[in-house]
Structures are given as C-alpha cells and as structure tokens.
Protein backbone atom coordinates (compact mmCIF):
# COMPACT_ATOMS: atom_id res chain seq x y z
CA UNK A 1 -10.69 47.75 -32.88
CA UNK A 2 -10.31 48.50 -36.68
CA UNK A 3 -6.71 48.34 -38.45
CA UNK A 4 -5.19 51.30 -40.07
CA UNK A 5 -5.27 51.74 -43.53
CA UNK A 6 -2.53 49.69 -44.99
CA UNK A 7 0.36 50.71 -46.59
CA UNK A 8 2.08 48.26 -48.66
CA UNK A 9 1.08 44.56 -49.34
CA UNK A 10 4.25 41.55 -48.39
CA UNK A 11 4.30 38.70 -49.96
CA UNK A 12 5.83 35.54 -48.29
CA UNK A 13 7.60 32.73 -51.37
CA UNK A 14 7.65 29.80 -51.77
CA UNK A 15 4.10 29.58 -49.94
CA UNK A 16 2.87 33.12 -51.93
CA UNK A 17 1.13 34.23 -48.66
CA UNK A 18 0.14 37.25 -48.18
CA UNK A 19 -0.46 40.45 -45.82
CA UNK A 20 -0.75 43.74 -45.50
CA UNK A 21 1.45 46.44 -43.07
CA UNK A 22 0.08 49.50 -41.31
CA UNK A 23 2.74 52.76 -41.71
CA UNK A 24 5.79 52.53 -39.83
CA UNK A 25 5.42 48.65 -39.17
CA UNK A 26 7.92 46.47 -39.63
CA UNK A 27 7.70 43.15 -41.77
CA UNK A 28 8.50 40.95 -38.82
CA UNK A 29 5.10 43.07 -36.84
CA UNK A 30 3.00 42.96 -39.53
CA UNK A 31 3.50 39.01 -40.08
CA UNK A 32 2.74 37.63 -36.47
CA UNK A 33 -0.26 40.68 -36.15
CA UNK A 34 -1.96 38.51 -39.27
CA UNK A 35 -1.08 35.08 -37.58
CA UNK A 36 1.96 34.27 -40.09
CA UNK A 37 5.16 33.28 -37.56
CA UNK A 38 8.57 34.14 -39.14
CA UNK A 39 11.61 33.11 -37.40
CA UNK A 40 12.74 35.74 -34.66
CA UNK A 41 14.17 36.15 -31.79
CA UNK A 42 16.31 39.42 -30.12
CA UNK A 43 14.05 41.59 -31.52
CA UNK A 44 16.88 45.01 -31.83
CA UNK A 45 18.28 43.61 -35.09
CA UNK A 46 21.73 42.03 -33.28
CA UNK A 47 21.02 38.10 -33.97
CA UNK A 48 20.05 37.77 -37.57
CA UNK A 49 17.45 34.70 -36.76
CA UNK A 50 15.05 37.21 -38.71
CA UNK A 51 17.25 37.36 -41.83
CA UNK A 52 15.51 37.17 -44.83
CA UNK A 53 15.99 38.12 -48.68
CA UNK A 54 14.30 40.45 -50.18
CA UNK A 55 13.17 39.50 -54.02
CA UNK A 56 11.51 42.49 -54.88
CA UNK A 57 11.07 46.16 -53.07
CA UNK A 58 12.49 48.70 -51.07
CA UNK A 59 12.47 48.84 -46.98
CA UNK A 60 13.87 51.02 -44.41
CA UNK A 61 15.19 50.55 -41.24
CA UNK A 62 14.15 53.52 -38.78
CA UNK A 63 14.68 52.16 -35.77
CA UNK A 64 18.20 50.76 -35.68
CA UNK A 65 20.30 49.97 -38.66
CA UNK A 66 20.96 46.29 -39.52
CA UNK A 67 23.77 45.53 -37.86
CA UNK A 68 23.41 41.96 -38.11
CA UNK A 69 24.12 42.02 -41.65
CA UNK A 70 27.10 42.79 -43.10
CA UNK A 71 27.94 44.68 -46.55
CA UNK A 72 27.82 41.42 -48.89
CA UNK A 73 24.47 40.17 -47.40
CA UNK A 74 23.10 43.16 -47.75
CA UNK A 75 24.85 43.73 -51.23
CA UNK A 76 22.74 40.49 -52.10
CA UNK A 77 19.16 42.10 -50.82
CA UNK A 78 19.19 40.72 -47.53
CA UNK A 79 17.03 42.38 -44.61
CA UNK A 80 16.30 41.82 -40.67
CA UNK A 81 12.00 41.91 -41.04
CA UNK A 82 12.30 42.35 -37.33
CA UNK A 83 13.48 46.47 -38.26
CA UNK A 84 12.93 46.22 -42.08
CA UNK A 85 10.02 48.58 -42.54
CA UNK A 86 8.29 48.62 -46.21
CA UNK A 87 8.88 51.70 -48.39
CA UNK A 88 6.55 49.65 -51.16
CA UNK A 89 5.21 46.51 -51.87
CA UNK A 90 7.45 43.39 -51.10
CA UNK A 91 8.38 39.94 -51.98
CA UNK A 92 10.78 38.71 -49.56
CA UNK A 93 11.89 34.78 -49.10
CA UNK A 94 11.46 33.85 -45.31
CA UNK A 95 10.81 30.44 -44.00
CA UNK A 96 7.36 30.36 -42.01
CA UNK A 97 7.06 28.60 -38.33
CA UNK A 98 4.08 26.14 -38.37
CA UNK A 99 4.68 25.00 -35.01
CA UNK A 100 4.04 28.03 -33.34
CA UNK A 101 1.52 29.29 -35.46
CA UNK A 102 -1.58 28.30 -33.64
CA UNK A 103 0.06 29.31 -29.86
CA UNK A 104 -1.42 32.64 -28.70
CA UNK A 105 0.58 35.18 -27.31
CA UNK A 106 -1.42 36.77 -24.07
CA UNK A 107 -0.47 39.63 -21.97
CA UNK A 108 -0.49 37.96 -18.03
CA UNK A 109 -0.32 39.41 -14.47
CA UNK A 110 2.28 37.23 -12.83
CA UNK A 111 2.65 36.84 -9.17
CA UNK A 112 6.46 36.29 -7.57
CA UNK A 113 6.69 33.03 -6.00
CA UNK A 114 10.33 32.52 -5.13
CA UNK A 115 13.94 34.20 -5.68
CA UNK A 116 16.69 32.09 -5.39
CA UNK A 117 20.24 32.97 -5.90
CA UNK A 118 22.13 30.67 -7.98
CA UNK A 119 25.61 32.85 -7.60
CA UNK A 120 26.13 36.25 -6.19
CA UNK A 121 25.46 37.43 -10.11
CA UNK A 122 22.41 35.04 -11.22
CA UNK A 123 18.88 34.99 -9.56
CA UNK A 124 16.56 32.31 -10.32
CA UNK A 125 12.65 33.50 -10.05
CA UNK A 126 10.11 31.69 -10.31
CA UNK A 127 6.80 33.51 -11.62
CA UNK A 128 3.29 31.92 -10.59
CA UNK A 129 0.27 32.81 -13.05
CA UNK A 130 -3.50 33.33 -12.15
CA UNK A 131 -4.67 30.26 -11.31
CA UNK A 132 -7.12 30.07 -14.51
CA UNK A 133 -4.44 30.83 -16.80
CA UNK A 134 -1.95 28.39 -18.31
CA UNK A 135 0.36 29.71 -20.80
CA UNK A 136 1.15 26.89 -23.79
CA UNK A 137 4.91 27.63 -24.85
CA UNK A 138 7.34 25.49 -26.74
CA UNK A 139 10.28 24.98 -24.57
CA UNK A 140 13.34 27.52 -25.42
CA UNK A 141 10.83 30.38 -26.12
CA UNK A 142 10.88 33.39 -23.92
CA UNK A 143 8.61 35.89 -22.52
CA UNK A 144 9.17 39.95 -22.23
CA UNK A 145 8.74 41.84 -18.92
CA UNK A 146 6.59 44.49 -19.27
CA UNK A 147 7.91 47.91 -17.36
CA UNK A 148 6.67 51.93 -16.92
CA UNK A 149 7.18 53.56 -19.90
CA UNK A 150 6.95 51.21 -22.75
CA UNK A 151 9.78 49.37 -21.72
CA UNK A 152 10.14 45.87 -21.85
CA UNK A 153 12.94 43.23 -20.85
CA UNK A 154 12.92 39.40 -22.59
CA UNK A 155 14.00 36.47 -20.80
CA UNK A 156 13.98 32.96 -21.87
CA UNK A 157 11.82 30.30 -19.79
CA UNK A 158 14.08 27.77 -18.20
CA UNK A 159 11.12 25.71 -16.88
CA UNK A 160 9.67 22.60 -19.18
CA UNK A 161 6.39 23.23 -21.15
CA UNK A 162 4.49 20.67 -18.35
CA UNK A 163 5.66 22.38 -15.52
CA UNK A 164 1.73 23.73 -15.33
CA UNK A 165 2.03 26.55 -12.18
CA UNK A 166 5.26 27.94 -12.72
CA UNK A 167 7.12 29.46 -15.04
CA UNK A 168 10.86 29.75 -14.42
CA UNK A 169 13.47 32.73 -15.67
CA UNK A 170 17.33 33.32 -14.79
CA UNK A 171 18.18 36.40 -14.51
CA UNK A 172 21.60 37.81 -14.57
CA UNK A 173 22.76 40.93 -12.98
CA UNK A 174 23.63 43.88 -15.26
CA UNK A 175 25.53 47.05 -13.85
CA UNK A 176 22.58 49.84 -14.39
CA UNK A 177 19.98 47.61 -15.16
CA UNK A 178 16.43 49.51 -14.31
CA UNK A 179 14.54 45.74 -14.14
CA UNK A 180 17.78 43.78 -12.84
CA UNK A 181 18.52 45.70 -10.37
CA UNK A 182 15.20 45.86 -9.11
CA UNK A 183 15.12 41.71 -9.18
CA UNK A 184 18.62 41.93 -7.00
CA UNK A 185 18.25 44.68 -4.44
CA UNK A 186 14.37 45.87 -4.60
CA UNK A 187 12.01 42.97 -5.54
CA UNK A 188 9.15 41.16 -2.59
CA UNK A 189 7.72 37.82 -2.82
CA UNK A 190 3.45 38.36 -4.12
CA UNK A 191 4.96 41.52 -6.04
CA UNK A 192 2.86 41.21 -9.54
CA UNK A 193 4.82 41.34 -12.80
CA UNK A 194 2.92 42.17 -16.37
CA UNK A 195 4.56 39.70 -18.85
CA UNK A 196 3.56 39.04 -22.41
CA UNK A 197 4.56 35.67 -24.47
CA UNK A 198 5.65 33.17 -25.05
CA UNK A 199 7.50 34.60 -27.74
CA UNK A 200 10.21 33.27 -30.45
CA UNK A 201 11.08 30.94 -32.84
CA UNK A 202 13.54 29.13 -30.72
CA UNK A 203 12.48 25.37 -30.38
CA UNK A 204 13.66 21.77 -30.64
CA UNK A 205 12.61 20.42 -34.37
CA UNK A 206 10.80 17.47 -33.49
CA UNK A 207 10.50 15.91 -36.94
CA UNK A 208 14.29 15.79 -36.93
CA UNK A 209 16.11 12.53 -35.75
CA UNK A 210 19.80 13.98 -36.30
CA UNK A 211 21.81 13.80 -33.22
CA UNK A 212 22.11 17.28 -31.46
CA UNK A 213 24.68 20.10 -30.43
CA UNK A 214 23.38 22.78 -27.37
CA UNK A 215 25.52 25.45 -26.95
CA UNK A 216 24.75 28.04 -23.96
CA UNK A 217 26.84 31.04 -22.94
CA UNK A 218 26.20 32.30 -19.13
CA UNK A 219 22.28 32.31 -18.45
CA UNK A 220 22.27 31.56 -22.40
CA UNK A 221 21.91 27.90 -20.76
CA UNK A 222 18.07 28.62 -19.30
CA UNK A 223 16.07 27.83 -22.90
CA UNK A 224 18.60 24.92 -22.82
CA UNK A 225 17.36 23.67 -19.60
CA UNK A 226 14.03 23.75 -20.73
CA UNK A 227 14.79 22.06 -24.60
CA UNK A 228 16.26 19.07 -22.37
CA UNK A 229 14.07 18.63 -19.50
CA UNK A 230 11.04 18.56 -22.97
CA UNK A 231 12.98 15.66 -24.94
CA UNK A 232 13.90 13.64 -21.65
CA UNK A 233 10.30 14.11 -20.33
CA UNK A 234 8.94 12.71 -24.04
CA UNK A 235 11.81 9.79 -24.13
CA UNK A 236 13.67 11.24 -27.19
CA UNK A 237 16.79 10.11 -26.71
CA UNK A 238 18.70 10.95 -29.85
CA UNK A 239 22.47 11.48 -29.23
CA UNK A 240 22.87 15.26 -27.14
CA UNK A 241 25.79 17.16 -26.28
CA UNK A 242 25.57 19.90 -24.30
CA UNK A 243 28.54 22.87 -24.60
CA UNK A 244 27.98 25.13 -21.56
CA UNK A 245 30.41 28.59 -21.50
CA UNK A 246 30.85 30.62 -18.51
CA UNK A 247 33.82 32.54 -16.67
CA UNK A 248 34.38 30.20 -13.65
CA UNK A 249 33.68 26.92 -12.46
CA UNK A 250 31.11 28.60 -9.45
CA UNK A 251 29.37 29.66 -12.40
CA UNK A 252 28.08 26.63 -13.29
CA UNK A 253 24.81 26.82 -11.40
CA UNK A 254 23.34 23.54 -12.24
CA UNK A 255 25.32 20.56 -11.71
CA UNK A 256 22.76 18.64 -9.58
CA UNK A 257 20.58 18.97 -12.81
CA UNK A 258 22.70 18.15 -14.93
CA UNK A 259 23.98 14.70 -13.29
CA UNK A 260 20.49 14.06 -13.25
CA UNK A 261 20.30 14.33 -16.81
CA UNK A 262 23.18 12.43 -17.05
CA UNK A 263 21.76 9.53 -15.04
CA UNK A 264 18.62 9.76 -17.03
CA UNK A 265 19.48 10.09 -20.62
CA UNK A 266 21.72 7.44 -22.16
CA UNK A 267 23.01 9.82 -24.70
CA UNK A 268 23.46 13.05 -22.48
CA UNK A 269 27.02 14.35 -23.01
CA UNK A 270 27.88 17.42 -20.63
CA UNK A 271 31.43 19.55 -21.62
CA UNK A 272 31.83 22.60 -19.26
CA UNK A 273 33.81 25.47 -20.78
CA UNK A 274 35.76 28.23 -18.81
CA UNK A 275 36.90 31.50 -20.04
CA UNK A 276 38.95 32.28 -17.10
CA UNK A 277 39.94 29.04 -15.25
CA UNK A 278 40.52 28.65 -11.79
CA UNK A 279 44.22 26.82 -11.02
CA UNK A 280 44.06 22.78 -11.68
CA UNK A 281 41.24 23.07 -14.09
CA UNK A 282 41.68 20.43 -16.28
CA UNK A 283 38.69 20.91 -18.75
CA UNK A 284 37.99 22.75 -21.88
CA UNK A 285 38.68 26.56 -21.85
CA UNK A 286 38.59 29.61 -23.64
CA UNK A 287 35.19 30.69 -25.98
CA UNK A 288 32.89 27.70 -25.87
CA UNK A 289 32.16 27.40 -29.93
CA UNK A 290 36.06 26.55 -30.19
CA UNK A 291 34.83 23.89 -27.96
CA UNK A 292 32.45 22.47 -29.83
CA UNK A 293 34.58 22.59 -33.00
CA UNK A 294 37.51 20.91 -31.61
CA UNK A 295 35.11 17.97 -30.08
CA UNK A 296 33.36 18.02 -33.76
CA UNK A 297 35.59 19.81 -36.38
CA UNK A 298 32.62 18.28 -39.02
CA UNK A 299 28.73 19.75 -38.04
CA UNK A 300 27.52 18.57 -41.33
CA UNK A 301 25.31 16.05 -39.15
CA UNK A 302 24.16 17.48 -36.68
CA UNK A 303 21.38 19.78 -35.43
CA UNK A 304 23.09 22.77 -33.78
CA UNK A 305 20.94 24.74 -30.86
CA UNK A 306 22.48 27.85 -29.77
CA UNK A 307 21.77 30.42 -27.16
CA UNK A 308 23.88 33.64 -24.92
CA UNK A 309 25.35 36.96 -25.93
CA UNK A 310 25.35 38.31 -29.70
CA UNK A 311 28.94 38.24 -30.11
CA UNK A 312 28.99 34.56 -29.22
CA UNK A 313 26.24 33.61 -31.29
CA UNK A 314 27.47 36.02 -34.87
CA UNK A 315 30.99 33.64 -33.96
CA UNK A 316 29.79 30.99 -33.90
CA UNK A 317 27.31 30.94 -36.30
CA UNK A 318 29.68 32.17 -39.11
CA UNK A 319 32.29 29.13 -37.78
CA UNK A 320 30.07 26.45 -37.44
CA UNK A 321 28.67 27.07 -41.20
CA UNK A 322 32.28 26.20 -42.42
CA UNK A 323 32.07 23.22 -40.39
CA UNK A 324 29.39 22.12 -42.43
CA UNK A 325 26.49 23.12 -40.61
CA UNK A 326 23.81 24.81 -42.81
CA UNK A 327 21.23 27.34 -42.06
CA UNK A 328 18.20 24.67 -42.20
CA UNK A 329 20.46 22.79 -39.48
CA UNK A 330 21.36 25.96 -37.04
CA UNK A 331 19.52 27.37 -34.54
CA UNK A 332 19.73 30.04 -31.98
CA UNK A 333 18.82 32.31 -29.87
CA UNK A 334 20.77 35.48 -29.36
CA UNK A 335 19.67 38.12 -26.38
CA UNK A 336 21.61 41.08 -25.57
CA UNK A 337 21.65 42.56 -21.83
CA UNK A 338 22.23 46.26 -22.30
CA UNK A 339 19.00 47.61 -23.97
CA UNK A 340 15.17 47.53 -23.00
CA UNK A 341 13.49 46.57 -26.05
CA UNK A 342 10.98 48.47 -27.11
CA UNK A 343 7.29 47.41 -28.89
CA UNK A 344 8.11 48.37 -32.70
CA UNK A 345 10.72 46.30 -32.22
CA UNK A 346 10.83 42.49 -33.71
C-alpha cells in the first residue's frame, strides 16, 4: 500500500530527525506511522504527556481544541502532537522514546478467558491471545478495544510483561458506556475481542536508580500493578511508595496483592487514600496527590509515576512540579472514561 502524497515535512530537535505527514494527520500519527515514538498517552488531547514546543510553523487542531494547555503555554508555542495537525512545515522540540521504538504494534483477535468482579463497579477480564501470538509490551502500556463503527476504548494492561498467555485489563463501570456495559451485563466467556497495542509511552525508566513515587486513582492502579509486579520480578528494589486513591475502603480491590508485595519487596511502602471514608478510618483521606505531598512535601528526588482520571493527573502534575519534581522526573498516564476515542486521534 503506497502513502499519500505528503503535505508538510516535521522535524524532530535536538536529534534533527525527520518525517513527512499525509493531509489531515496529526504530528503525533505521522511520527509512530514512520517508526519515531513520541511520548503519548490519552490520545483526545486531556493529559498533556504529548506536549511539545513548537520552534517553527503553524498547526491546527481540527479535532478537539487543546485543552490540555492553557493560555501561557500556548502563548509560548506549545502544542499537543497527538491533535496538532501541520498547516506547514515544522520544527517542534519533543523528546523521542527509544525503548519502545523497536516494539510493534499488531492488531489481535482476543478470546475471553475469565470475568471476575473485583467490586460491584470493577470487572477484572482476562483476555487470552491466539496461541501463536505473543504480544511484547512494556509494563504500564495499554491496549485499545476495537468496536463497530470506528470506535475504540483504551485500557491499561494490569498483567506483568512475562505473564506469556494472558493479558489482564480492569475495567470500571461507566453509566452509558456502549463497551462497559456490554463487559457488565452482556459479555460470554470464548466471546472474541479485536484489540490493537500495546500502545503508550507509559513505562518504568530503567536506567534510573532514584527511589520512586506511584500514584493511582480508582482502576488508575492497573498499569501500576503491572510497573511493580516487572521491577519485583527483575529484583529492582529501589525504594517504592505506592499512593493508591479511591472512594471507599471496599474499593481497594487488591490487598492480597499488595501484602504480597509487601512481604516480597523490602522497600514496598503501601498508603491507601479515601475520598469518602467510612466511620473509624484512621488513614489518609481526601485527593490522593495531597497525600503524597504531605508524606513528601520535597519531590526533587524522586521519580514520580502517575496514572487515573485527567483532573487528578492536570492537579497533580502542576503541584508536584512546585514540589520540585521536574518534567524529565514525572510521569503519567491520564485516561478519561466518557469518550470512545477515535483513530485520528493520538
């Protein structure tokens, strides 16, 4: 299959790579359709893990404005290359993702294996590929469901890069939700799933020995889970404390796991966080990146991981940079449950 004609040529500093775009492709398509991985990761311009300055050119955003940004970044020529689409040539300053470079992304038939519910709101399922097929992902990546119609829904994988047969989502139950509701009322063991992935930039940086922050809000903990299970599995055992943030204490749907981890990691710290407490709680409460700043006030060594709703990410990522944290140090992943994301989207 031949590409379209191109339209405008990008070019990537410091490295001075380059690539061309097709019309009405965005910066963030155009990159990972020549190979080049730029960090990403909601793909409907709400996180800002795409956020990238532009040095020289014009782009427009036809798909959803950049909401992410606000006046002064954009004021200082910042874009989202997951909805920036190039009106002329560009130069834009973006970090490029080595690591997941070389790790194809596939379209799979998956086959349902098992549904488990975790509470009355969270269902665990557990997707079995072909039994040729292996998909290689980086732990905290996430795949996308694909539906009728275009349609397609992204969930992180909460199961560990060796866990060879299975891979492992958590899905939480949203009022109208066409693929949600289907996992909760409508969905048969041996039903087949299309997925496509993995898919992200969301990923433990190995080279780094700094101790570690993980932050989850609701099912925000599943890339977690998978980010841990990896370094305990590989015997890094840097200093890791994990922040979890959910409404009640039945929410917490994995303490067996976690006192695992607790037994087998000499520098596992768990803090549970409550928004809405039950009576004789006596832990931390209220938004979980108040949490985290009132156990660590300074960030300014540590590696922060972050992952749940937009709102708590844009928080906490603004607070946790004036606690010293800097954007080579903070990482996240930010998913939003209302909207099936579409394919021009990054």
């Amino acid at each position: 299959m031949s590409d379209s004609p191109a339209t405008h040529t990008v070019t990537l500093m410091p490295s001075g790579r380059q690539f061309s775009t097709r019309p009405g492709e965005t910066v963030l398509g155009a990159a990972l359709r020549h190979g080049i991985v730029l960090p990403y990761s909601c793909k409907n311009g709400t996180c800002a893990s795409c956020k990238c300055r532009l040095a020289e050119g014009i782009v427009d955003y036809p798909l959803n404005p950049p909401e992410a940004l606000d006046l002064d970044e954009l004021g200082r020529g910042y874009s989202l290359s997951c909805q920036a689409v190039p009106n002329s040539d560009l130069t834009i300053e973006a970090r490029e993702i080595e690591q997941v470079a070389d790790i194809p992304v596939r379209t799979w038939p998956a086959r349902v294996e098992s549904l488990e519910s975790f509470t009355p709101e969270i269902m665990r399922l557990r997707l079995k590929l072909p039994r040729s097929a292996r998909m290689q992902f980086l732990a905290g990546q996430y795949i996308d469901i694909l539906m009728p119609g275009g349609k397609r829904r992204a969930f992180s994988i909460a199961s560990a890069p060796s866990e060879a047969d299975f891979i492992e989502l958590h899905i939480k139950h949203v009022d109208g939700g066409g693929f949600t509701g289907h996992v909760f009322s409508g969905m048969k063991l041996k039903e087949i799933l299309r997925i496509e992935g993995p898919l992200g930039t969301f990923f433990v940086r190995k080279k780094s020995k700094r101790p570690m922050i993980m932050m989850g809000g609701g099912t925000g903990f599943a890339p977690l889970k998978s980010m841990i299970e990896e370094l305990i599995e590989s015997g890094d055992f840097r200093p890791l404390h994990l922040f979890w943030g959910v409404s009640r204490a039945s929410d917490l749907y994995a303490g067996p796991l976690i006192e695992r981890w607790q037994s087998s990691h000499p520098a596992f710290r768990f803090v549970p966080v409550l928004v809405d407490p039950d009576e004789g709680w006596t832990g931390e409460r209220g938004f979980v990146h108040e949490a985290v700043l009132r156990a660590f006030p300074d960030l300014s060594d540590f590696d922060v991981y972050m992952s749940g709703p937009p709102a708590m990410v844009h928080s906490a990522r603004n607070e946790f940079l004036a606690a010293g944290t800097t954007e080579d140090h903070l990482f996240y992943d930010s998913f939003d449950f209302a909207p099936d994301v579409p394919k021009a989207g990054g």
